[in-house]
Protein backbone atom coordinates (compact mmCIF):
# COMPACT_ATOMS: atom_id res chain seq x y z
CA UNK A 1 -12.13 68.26 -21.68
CA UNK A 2 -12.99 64.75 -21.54
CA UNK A 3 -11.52 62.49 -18.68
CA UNK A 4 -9.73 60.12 -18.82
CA UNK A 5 -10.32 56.30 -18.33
CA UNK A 6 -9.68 54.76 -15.38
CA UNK A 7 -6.93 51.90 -15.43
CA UNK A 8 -7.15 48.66 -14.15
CA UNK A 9 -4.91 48.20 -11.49
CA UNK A 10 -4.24 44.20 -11.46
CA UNK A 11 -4.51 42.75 -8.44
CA UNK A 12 -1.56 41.67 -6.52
CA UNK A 13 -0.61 38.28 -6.87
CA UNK A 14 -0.14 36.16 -3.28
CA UNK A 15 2.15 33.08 -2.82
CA UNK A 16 -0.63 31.19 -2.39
CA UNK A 17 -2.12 32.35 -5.99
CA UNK A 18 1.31 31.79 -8.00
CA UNK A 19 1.94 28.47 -6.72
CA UNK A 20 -2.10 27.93 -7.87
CA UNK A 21 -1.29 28.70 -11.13
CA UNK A 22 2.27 27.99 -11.62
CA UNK A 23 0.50 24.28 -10.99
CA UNK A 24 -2.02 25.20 -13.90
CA UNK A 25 0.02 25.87 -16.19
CA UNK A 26 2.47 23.14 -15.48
CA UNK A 27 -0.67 20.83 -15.86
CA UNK A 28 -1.42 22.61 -19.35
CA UNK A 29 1.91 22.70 -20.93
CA UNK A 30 2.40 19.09 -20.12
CA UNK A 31 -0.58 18.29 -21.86
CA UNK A 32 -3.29 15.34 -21.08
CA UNK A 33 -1.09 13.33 -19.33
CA UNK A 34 -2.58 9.19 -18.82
CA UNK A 35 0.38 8.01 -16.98
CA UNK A 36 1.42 5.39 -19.45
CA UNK A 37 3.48 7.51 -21.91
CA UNK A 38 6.09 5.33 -23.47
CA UNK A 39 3.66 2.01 -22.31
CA UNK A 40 1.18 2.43 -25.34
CA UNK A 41 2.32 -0.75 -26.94
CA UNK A 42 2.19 -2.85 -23.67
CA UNK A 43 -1.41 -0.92 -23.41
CA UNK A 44 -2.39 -2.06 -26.86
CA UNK A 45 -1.31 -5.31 -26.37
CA UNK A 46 -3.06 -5.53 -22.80
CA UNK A 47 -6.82 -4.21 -24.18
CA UNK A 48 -6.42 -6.57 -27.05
CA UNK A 49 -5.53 -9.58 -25.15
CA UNK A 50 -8.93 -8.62 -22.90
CA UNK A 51 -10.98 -8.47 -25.72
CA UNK A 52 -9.76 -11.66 -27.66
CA UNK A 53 -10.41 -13.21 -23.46
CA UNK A 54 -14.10 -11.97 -23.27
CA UNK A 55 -14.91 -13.39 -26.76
CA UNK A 56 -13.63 -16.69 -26.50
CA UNK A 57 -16.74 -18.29 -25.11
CA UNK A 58 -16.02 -21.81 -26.69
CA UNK A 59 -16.70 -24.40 -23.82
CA UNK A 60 -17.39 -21.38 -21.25
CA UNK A 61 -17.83 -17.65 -21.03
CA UNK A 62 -14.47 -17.11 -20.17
CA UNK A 63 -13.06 -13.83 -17.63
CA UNK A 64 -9.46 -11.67 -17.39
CA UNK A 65 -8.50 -13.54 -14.41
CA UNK A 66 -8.70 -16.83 -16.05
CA UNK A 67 -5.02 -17.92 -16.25
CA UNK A 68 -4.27 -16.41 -13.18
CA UNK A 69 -7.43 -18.34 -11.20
CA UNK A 70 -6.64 -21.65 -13.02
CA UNK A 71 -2.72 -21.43 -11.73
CA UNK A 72 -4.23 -21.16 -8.48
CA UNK A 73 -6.36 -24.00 -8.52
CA UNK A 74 -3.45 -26.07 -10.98
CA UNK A 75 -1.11 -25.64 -7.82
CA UNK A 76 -3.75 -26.35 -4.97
CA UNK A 77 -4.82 -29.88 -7.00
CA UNK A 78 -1.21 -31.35 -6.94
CA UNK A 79 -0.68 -30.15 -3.40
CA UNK A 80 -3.79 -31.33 -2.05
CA UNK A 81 -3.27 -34.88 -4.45
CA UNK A 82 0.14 -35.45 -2.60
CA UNK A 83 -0.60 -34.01 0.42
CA UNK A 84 1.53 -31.07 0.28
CA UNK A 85 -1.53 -28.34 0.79
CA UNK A 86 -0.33 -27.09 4.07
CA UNK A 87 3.29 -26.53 2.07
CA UNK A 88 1.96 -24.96 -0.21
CA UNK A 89 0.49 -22.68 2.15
CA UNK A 90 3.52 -22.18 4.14
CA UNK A 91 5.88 -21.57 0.55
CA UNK A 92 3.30 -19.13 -0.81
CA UNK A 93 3.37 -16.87 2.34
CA UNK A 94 7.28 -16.93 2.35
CA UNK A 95 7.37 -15.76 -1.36
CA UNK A 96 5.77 -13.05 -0.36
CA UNK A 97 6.90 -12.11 2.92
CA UNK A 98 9.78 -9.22 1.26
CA UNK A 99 6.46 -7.58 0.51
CA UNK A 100 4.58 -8.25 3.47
CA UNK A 101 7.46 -6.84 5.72
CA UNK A 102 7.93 -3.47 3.94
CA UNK A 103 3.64 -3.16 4.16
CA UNK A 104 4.31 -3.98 7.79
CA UNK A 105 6.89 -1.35 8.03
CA UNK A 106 4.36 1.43 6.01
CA UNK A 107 1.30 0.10 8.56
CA UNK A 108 3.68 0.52 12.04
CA UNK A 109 4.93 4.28 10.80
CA UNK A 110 1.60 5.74 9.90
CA UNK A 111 -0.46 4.04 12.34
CA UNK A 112 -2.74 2.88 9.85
CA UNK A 113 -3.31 -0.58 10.92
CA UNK A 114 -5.66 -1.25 8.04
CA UNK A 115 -2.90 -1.10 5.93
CA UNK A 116 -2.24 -4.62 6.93
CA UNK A 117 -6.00 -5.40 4.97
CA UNK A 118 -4.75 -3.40 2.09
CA UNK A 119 -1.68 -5.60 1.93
CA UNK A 120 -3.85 -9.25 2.08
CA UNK A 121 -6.76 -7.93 -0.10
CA UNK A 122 -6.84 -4.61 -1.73
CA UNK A 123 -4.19 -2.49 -3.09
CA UNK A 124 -1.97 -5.01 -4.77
CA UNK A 125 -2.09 -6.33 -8.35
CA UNK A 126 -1.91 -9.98 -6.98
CA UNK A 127 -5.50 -8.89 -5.60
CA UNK A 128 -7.22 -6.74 -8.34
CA UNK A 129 -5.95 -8.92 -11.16
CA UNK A 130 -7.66 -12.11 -9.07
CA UNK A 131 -10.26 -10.31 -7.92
CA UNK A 132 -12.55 -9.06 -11.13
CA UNK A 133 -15.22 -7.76 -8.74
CA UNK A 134 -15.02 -4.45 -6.41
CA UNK A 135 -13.78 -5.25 -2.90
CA UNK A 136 -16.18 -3.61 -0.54
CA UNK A 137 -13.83 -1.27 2.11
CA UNK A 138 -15.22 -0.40 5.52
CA UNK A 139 -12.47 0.34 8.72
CA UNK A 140 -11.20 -2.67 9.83
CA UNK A 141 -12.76 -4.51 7.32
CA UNK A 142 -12.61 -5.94 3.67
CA UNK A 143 -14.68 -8.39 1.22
CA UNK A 144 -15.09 -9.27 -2.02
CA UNK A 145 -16.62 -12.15 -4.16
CA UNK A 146 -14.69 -15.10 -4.46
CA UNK A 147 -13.03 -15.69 -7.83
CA UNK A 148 -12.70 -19.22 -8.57
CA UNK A 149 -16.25 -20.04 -9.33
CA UNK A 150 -15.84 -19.67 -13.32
CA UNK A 151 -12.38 -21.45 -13.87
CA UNK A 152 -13.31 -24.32 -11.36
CA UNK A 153 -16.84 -24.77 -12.53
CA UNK A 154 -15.03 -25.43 -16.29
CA UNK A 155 -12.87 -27.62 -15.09
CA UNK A 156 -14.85 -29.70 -12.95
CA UNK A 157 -17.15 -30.49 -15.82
CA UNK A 158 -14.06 -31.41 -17.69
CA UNK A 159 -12.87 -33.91 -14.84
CA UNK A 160 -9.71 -31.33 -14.18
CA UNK A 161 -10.81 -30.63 -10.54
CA UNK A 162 -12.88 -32.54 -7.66
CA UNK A 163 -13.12 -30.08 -5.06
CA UNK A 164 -15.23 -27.20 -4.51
CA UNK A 165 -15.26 -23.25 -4.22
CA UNK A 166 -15.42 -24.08 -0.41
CA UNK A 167 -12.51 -25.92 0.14
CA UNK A 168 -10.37 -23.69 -2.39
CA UNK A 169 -11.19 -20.37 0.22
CA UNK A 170 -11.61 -22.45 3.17
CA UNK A 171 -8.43 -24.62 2.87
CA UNK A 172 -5.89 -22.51 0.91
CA UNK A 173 -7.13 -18.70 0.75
CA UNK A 174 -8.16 -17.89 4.30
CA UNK A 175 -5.06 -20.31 5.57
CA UNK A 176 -2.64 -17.80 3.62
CA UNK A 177 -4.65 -14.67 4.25
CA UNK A 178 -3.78 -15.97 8.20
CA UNK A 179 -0.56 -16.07 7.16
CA UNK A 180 0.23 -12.94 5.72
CA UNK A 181 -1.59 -11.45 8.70
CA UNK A 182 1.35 -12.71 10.87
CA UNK A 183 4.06 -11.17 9.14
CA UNK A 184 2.23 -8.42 9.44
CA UNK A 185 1.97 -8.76 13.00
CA UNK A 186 -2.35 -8.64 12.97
CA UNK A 187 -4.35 -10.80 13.53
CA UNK A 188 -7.32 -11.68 10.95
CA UNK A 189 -10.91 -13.18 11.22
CA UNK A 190 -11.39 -14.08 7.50
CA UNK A 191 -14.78 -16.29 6.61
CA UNK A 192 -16.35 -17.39 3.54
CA UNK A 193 -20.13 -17.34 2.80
CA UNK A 194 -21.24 -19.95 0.50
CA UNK A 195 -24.17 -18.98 -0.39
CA UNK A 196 -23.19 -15.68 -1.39
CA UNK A 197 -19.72 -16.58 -2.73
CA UNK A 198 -18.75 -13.52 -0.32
CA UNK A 199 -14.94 -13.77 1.51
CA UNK A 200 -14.49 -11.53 4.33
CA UNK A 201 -11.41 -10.23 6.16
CA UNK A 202 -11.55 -8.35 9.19
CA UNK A 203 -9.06 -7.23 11.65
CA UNK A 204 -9.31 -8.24 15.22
């Protein structure tokens, strides 16, 4: 008489295994999911406009952040030619203290105080979209290479600007940066390293 096999007995399935895989197979019967479903036109758009950016090189090699770095330096030339830099300062942190007091109110519940870094130079898209280069993180602490060098530089041999990379972070960045970092109720040492190009923000 033969015997017969033994059956598997499946092993009983925890909480903590069916959540597991309920998750799986949520993730695989969703599919590869980017995060821009229903965006793929604005995407298009987006990596084509990059593209016809980085090979335009008449007059200059030119970056991304051009228009955005050039509407910087547009507005700090008519202040600074009338004598209005220290408004434009002053308007430029009001536009954006709505923001800065809901990051304030996100850095005072968690207790994260570097937050308030995050909010000046990090997480936003009025940073990262300036910024082309990676902004170096440490606690307390944030820099990143300036990025008005390109944009100036063409302009200046153009006659469109007659002041430097130092005065642009030096009178007008690190003055707002300062200013943010009030509503935010920090306070900032922020310096600029010419010879490296490096800004710096730390908290105090």
């Amino acid at each position: 008489m033969t015997q017969a096999p033994e059956i598997a007995r499946p092993t009983p399935v925890t909480p903590e295994r069916e959540a597991k895989a309920k998750a799986a197979a949520a993730m695989y019967l969703a599919g590869h999911v980017t995060g821009i479903e229903g965006r793929e036109d604005e995407l298009k758009r987006a990596v084509i406009d990059v593209l016809r950016t980085l090979t335009h090189t008449k007059g200059y090699d030119h970056e991304v952040n051009d228009a955005l770095a050039k509407s910087w330096l547009s507005s700090l030339r008519f202040a600074r030619r009338h004598g209005l830099v220290q408004e434009l300062i002053d308007d430029s942190v009001d536009l954006m203290r709505p923001v800065l007091e809901r990051m304030r109110g996100v850095m005072e519940d968690s207790g994260e105080r570097d937050v308030a870094l995050e909010a000046i130079a990090g997480w936003s898209t009025c940073h990262h979209q300036l910024v082309l280069t990676e902004t170096f993180k440490a606690p307390g602490k944030r820099w990143f290479e300036s990025p008005f060098k390109t944009a100036l530089d063409a302009g200046t041999r153009v006659g469109q600007f007659d002041f430097d990379e130092a005065y642009v972070v030096n009178e007008y960045y690190i003055p707002r940066a300062h200013g943010f970092a009030a509503i935010l109720g920090v306070t900032i040492d922020a310096t600029f390293d010419a010879d490296t190009r490096m800004i710096t923000i730390a908290l105090v």
